[in-house]
C-alpha atoms as a PDB file:
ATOM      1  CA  UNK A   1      -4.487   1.509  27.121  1.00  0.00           C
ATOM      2  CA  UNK A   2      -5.862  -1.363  28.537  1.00  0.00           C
ATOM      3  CA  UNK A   3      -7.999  -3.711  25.651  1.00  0.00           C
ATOM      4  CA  UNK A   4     -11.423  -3.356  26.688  1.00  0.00           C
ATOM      5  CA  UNK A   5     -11.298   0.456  26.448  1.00  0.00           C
ATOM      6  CA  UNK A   6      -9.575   0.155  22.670  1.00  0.00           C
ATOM      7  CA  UNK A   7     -12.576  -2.324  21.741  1.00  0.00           C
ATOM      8  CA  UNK A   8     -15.305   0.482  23.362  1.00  0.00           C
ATOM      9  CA  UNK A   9     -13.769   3.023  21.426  1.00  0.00           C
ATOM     10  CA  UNK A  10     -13.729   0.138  18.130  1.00  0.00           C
ATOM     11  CA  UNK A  11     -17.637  -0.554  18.857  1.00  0.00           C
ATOM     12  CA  UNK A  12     -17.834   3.159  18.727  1.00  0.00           C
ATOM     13  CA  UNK A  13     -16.150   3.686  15.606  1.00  0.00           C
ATOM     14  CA  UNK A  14     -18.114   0.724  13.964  1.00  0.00           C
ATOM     15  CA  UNK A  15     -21.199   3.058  14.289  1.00  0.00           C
ATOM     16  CA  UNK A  16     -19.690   4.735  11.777  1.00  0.00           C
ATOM     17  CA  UNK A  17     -19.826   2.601   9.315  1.00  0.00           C
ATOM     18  CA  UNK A  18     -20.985   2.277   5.456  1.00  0.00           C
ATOM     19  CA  UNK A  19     -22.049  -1.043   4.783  1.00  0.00           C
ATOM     20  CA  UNK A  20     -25.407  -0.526   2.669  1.00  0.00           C
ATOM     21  CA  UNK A  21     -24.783  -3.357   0.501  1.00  0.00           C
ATOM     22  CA  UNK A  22     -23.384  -6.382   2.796  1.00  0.00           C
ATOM     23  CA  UNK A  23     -25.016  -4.893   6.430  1.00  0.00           C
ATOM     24  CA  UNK A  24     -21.795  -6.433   8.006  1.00  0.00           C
ATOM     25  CA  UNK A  25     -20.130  -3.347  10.148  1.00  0.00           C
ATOM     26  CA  UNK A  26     -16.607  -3.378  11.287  1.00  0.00           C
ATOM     27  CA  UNK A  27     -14.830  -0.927  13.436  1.00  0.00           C
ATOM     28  CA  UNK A  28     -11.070  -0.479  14.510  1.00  0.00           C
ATOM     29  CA  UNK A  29      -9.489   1.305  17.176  1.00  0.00           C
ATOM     30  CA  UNK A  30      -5.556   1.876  16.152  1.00  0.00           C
ATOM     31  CA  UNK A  31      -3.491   2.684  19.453  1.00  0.00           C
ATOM     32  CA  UNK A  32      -0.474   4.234  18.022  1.00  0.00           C
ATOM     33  CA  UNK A  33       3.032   3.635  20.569  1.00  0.00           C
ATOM     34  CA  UNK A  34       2.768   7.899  20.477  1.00  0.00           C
ATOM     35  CA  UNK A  35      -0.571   7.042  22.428  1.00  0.00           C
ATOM     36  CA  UNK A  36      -3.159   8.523  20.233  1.00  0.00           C
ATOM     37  CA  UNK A  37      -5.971   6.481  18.933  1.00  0.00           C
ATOM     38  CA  UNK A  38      -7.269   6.801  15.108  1.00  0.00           C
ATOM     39  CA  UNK A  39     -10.364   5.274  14.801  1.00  0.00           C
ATOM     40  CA  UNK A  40     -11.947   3.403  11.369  1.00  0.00           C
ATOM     41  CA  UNK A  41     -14.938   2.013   9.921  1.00  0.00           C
ATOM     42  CA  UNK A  42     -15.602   0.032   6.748  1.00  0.00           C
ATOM     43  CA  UNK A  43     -16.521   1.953   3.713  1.00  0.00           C
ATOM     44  CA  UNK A  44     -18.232   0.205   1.270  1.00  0.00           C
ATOM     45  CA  UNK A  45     -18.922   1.014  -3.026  1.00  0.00           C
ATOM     46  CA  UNK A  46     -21.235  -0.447  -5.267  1.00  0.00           C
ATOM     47  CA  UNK A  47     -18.608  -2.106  -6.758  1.00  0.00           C
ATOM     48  CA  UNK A  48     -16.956  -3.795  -3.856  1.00  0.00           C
ATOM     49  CA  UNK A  49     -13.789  -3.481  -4.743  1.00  0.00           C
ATOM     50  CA  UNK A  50     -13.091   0.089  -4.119  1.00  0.00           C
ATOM     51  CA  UNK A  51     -14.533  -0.689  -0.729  1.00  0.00           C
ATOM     52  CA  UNK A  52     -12.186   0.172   2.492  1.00  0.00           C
ATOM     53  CA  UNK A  53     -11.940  -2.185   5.303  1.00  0.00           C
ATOM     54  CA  UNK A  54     -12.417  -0.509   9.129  1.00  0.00           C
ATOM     55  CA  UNK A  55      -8.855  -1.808   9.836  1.00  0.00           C
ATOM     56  CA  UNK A  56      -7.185   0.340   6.734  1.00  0.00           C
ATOM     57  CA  UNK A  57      -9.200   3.198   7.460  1.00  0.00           C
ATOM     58  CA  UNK A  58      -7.648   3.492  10.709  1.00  0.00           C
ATOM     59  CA  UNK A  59      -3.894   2.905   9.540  1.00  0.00           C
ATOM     60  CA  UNK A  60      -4.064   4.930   6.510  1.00  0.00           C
ATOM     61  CA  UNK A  61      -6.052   8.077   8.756  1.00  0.00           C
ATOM     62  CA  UNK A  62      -2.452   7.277  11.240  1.00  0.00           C
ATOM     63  CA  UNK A  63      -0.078   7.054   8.564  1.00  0.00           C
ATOM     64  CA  UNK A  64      -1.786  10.815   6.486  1.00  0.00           C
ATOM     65  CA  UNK A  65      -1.257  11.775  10.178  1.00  0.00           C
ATOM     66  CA  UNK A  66       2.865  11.466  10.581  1.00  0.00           C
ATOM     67  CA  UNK A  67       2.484   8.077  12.163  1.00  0.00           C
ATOM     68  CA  UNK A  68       4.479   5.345  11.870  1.00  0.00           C
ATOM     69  CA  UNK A  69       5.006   3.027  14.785  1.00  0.00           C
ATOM     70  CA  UNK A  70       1.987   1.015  16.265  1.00  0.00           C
ATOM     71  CA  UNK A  71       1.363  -0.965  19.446  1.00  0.00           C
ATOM     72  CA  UNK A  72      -2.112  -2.267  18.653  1.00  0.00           C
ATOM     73  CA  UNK A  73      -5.630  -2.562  17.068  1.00  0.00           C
ATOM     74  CA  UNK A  74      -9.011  -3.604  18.489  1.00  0.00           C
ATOM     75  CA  UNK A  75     -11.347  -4.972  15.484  1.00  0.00           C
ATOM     76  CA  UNK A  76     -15.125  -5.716  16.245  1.00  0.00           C
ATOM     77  CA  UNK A  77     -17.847  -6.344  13.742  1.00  0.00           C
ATOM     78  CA  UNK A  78     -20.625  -8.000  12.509  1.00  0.00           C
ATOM     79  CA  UNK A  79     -24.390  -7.844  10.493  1.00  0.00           C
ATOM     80  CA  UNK A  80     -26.280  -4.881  11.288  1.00  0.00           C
ATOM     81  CA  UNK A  81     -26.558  -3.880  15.171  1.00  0.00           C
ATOM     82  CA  UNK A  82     -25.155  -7.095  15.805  1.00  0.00           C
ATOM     83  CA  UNK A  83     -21.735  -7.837  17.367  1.00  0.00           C
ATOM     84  CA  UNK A  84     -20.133 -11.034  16.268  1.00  0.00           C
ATOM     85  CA  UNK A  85     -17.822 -12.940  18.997  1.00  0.00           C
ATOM     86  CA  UNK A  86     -14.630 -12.498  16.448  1.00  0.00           C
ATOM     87  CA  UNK A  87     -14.165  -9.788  13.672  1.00  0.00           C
ATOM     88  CA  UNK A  88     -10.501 -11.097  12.372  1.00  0.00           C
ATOM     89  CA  UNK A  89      -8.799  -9.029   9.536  1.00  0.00           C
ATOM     90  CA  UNK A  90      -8.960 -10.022   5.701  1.00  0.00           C
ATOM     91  CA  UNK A  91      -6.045 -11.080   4.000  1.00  0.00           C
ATOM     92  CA  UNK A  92      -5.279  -7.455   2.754  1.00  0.00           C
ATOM     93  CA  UNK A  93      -5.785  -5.654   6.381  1.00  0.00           C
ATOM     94  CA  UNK A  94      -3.071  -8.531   7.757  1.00  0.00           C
ATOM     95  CA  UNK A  95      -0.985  -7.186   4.611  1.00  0.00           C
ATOM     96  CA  UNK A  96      -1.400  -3.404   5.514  1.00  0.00           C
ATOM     97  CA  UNK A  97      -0.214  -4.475   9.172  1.00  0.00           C
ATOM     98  CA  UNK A  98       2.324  -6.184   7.974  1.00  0.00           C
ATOM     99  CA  UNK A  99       3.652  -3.502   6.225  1.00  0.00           C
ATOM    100  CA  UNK A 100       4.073  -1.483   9.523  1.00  0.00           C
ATOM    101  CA  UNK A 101       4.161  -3.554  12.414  1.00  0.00           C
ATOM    102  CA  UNK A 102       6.250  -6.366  13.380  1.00  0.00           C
ATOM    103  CA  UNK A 103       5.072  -9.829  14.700  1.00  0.00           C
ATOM    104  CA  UNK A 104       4.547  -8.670  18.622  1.00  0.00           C
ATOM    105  CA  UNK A 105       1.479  -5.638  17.451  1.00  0.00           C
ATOM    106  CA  UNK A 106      -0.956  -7.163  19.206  1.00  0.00           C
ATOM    107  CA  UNK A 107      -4.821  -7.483  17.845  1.00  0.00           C
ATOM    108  CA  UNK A 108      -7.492  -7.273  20.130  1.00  0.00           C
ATOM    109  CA  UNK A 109     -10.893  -8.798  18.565  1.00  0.00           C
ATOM    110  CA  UNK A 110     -14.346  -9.714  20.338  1.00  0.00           C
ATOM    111  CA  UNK A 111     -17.162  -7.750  22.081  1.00  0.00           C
ATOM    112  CA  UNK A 112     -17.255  -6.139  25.506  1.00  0.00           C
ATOM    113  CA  UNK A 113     -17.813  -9.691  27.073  1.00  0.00           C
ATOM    114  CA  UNK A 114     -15.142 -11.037  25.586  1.00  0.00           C
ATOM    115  CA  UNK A 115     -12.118 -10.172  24.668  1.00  0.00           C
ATOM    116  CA  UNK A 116      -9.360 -12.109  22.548  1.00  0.00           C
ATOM    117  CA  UNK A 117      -5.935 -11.307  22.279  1.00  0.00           C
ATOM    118  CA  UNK A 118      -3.072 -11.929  19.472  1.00  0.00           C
ATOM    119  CA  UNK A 119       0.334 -11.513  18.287  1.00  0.00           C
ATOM    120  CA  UNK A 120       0.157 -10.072  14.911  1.00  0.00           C
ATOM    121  CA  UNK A 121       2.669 -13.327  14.020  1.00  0.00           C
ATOM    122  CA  UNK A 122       0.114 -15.351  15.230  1.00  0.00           C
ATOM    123  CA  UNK A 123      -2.595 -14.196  12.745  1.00  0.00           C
ATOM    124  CA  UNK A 124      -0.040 -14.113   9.803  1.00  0.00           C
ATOM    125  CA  UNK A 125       2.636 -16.607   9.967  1.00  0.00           C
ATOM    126  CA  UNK A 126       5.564 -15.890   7.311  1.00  0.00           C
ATOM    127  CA  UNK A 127       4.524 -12.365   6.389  1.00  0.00           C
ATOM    128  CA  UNK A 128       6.246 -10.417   3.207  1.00  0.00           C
ATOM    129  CA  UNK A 129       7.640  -7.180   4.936  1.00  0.00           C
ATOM    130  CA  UNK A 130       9.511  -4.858   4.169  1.00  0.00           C
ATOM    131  CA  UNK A 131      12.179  -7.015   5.285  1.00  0.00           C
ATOM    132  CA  UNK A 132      11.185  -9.250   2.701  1.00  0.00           C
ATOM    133  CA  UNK A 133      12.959  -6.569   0.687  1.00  0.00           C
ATOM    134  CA  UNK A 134      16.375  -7.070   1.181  1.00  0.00           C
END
């Protein structure tokens, strides 16, 4: 799937979104290597920190799904209808990836007239994996 289409189908997903108390959206299209596409948006509590980032929502919806093996994500976000030029994940998203991807998943961020590309390695140098483990 080629990136632009995964970040249509992220800007999509962001519309989605819960966000009543920051107004900053974020949606994530997760292409899974089986080829399907789970889709999340950020879910957001009172509290904050029950709140659910767009990039989990998507991995978790894959993984309660049988998946397990990723190829890569397309993030977009920003404040209200707005798009911002770079939606990167939070420390804790790059920690969920991390937990199933290696350091080639590639994450797509950026609007439909632009579009950045990274190595998951790039984004988090030195991540604790499962690897980490042994």
């Amino acid at each position: 799937m080629e990136n632009l289409e995964l970040i249509k189908l992220a800007i999509n997903a962001r519309e989605m979104a819960y966000a009543p108390y920051s107004g900053f959206k974020v949606g994530a299209a997760l292409l899974a290597k089986s080829g399907k596409v789970y889709l999340g948006c950020n879910i957001e509590n009172a509290s904050y920190t029950p709140t659910n980032c767009a990039e989990r929502t998507a991995f978790f919806k894959a993984v309660s799904e049988g998946e397990h093996e990723f190829e890569k994500i397309a993030i977009v976000g920003g404040m209200g209808d707005n798009l911002s030029d770079s939606c990167p994940p939070c420390g804790v998203c790059r920690q969920v990836i991390a937990e199933f991807c290696d350091g080639d998943f590639v994450i797509v961020l950026g609007t439909e007239e632009k579009v950045l590309e990274y190595k998951f390695s790039e984004i988090l140098p030195l991540a604790f994996t499962p690897k980490s483990l042994n």
